[in-house]
C-alpha atoms as a PDB file:
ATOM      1  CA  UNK A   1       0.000   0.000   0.000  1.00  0.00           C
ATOM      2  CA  UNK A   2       1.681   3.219  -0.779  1.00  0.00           C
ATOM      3  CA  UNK A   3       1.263   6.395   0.654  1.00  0.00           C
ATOM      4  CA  UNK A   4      -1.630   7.894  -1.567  1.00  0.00           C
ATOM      5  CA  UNK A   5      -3.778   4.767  -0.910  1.00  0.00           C
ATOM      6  CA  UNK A   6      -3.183   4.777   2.928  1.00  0.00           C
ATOM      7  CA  UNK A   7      -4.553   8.230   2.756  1.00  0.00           C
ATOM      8  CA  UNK A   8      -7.423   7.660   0.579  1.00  0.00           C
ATOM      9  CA  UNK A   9      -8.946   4.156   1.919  1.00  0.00           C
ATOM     10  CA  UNK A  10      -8.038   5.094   5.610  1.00  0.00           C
ATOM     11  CA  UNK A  11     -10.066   7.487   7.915  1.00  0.00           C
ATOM     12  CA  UNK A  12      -7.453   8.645  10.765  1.00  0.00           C
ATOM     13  CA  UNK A  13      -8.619   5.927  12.856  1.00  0.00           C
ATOM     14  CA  UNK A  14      -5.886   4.183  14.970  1.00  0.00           C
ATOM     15  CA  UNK A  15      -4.855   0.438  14.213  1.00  0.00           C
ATOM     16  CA  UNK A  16      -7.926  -1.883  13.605  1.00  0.00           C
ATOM     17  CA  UNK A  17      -7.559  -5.139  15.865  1.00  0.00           C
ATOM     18  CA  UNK A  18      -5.839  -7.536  13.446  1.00  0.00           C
ATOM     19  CA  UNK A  19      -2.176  -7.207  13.673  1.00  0.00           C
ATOM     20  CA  UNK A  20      -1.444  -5.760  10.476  1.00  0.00           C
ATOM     21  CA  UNK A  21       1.034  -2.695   9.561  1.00  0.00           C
ATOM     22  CA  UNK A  22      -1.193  -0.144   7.681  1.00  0.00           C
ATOM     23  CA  UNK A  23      -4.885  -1.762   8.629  1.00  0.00           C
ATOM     24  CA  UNK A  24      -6.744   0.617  10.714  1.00  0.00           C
ATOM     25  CA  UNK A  25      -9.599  -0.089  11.859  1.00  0.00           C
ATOM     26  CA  UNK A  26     -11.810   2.131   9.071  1.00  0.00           C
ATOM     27  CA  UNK A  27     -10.368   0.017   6.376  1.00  0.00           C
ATOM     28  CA  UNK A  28     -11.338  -3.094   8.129  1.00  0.00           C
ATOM     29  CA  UNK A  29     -14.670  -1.661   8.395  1.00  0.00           C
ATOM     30  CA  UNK A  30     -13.759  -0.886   4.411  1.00  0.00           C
ATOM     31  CA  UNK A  31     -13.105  -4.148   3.807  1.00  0.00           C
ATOM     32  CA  UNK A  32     -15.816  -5.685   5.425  1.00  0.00           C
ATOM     33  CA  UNK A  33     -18.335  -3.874   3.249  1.00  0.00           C
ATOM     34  CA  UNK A  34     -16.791  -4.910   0.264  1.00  0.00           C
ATOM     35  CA  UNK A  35     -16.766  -8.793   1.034  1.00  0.00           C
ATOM     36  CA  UNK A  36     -20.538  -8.542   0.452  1.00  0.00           C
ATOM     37  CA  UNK A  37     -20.097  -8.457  -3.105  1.00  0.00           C
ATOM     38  CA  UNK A  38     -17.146 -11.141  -2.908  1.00  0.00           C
ATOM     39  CA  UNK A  39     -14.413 -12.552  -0.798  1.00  0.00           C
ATOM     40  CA  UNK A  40     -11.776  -9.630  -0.309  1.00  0.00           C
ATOM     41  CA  UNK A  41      -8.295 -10.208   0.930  1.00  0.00           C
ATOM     42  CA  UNK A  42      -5.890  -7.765   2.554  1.00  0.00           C
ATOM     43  CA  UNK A  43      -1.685  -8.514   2.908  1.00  0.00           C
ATOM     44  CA  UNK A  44       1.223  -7.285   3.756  1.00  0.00           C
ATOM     45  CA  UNK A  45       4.809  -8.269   3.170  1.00  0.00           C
ATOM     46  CA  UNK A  46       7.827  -6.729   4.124  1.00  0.00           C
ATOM     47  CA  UNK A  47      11.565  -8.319   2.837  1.00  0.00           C
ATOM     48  CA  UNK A  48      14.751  -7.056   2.738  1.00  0.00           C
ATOM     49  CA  UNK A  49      17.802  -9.398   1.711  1.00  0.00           C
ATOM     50  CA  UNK A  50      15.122 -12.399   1.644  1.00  0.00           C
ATOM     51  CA  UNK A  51      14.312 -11.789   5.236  1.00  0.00           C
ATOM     52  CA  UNK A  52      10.929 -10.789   6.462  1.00  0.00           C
ATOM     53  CA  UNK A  53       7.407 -11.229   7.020  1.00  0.00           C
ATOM     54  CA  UNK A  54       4.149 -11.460   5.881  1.00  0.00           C
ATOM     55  CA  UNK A  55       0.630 -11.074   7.299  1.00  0.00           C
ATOM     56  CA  UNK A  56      -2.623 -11.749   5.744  1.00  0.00           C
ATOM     57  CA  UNK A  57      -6.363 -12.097   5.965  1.00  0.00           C
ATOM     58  CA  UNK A  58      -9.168 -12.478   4.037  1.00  0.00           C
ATOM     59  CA  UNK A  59     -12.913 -11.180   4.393  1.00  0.00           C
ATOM     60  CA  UNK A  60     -16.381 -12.448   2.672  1.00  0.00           C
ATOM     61  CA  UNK A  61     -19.682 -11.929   3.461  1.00  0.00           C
ATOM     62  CA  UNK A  62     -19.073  -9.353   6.068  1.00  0.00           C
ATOM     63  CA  UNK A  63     -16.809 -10.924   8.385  1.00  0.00           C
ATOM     64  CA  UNK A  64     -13.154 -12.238   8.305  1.00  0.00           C
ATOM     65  CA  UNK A  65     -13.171 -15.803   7.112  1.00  0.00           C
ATOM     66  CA  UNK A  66      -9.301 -16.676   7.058  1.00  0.00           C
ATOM     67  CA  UNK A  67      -6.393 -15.358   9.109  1.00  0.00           C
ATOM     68  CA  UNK A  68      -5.311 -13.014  10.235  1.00  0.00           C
ATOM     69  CA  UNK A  69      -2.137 -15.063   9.311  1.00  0.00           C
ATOM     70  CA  UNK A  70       1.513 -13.774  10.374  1.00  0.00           C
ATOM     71  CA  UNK A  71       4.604 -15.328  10.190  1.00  0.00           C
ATOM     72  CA  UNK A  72       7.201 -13.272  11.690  1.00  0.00           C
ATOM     73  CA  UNK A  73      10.708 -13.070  10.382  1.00  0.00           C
ATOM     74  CA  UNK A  74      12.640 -15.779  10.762  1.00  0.00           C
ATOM     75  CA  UNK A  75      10.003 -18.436  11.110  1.00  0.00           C
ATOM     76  CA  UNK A  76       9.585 -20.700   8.092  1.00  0.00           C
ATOM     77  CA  UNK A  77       5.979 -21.159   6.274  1.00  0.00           C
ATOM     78  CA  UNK A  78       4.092 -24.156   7.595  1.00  0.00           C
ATOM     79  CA  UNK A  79       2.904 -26.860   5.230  1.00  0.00           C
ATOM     80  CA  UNK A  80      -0.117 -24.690   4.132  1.00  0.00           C
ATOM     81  CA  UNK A  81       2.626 -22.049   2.510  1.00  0.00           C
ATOM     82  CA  UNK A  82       3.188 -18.745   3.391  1.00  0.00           C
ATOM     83  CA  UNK A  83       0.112 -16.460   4.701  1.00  0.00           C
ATOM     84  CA  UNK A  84      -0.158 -14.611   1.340  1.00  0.00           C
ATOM     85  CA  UNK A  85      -0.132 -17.831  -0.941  1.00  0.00           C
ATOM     86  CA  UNK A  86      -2.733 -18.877   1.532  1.00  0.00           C
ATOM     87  CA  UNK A  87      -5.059 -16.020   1.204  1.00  0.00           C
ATOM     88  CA  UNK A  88      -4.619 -16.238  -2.473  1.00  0.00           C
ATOM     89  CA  UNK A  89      -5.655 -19.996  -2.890  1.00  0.00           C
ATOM     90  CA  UNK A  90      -8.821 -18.814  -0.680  1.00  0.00           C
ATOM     91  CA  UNK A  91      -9.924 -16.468  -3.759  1.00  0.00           C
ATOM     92  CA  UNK A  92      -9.544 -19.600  -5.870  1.00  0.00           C
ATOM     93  CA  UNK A  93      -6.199 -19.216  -7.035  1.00  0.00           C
ATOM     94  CA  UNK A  94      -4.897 -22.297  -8.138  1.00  0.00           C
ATOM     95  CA  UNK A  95      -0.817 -22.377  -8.350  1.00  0.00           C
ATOM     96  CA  UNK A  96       1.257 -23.373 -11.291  1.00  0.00           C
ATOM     97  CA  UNK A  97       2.687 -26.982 -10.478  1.00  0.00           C
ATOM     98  CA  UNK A  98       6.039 -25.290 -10.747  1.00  0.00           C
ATOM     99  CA  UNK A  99       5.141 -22.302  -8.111  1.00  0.00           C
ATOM    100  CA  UNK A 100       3.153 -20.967  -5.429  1.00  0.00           C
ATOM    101  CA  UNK A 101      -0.089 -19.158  -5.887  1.00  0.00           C
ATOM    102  CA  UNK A 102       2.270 -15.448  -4.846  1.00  0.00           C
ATOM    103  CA  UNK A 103       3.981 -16.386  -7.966  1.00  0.00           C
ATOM    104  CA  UNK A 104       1.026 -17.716 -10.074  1.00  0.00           C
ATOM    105  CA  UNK A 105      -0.863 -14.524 -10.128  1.00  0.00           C
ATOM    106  CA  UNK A 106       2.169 -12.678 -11.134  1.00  0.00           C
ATOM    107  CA  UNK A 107       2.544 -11.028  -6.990  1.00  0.00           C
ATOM    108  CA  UNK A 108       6.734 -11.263  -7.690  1.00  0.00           C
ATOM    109  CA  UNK A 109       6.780  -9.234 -10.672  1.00  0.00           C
ATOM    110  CA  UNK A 110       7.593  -6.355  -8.751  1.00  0.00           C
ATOM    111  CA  UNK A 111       9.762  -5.373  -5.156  1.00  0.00           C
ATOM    112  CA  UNK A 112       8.488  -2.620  -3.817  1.00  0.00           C
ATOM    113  CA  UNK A 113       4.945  -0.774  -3.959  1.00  0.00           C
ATOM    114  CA  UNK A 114       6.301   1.824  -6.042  1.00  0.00           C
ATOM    115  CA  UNK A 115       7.263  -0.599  -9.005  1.00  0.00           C
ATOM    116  CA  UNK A 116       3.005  -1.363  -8.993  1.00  0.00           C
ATOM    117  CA  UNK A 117       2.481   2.211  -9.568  1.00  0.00           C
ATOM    118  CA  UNK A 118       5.104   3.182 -11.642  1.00  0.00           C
END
């Protein structure tokens, strides 16, 4: 999430109850409303030199349905993958045989936020 998102998609409320970065709790709210219409899924990763973490969760019909997932850094992914893969594969991503489903829908194309917007 870059800076101009934040901003726009977040009210000035403090941090919602999940354990995530940049989540307040007006997004959640946010979020929530959205999963009506479909299952919605919010991450977060954070690597530098192939260390880090990710968090995860995803939301449908109003409420959260999976997570919120964190694995901190240093702790390897359990057998269900890595939070994010896992929140993908909820949406009904299916991975490549050779990959995971971060990979599958093309999540690694970029490092940083900034190479999205750009």
């Amino acid at each position: 999430m870059t800076d101009e998102v934040f901003d726009t998609v977040t009210d000035g409320s403090a941090a919602g109850s999940l354990g995530f970065w940049r989540l307040t709790a007006g997004f959640e709210e946010l979020l929530a409303r959205w999963s009506a219409a479909g299952p919605v899924a919010y991450v977060e990763a954070e690597y530098f030199g192939g260390v880090g973490e990710q968090h995860a969760a995803v939301w449908a019909h109003g409420g959260v349905v999976l997570g919120p997932l964190h694995v901190p850094e240093g702790q390897a992914f359990g057998s269900a993958g890595s939070p994010i893969s896992q929140a993908l594969r909820r949406l009904g991503v299916v991975a490549d045989a050779a990959t995971d489903e971060f990979a599958t829908v093309g999540l690694d194309r970029h490092r940083s936020s900034e190479g999205w917007v750009a």
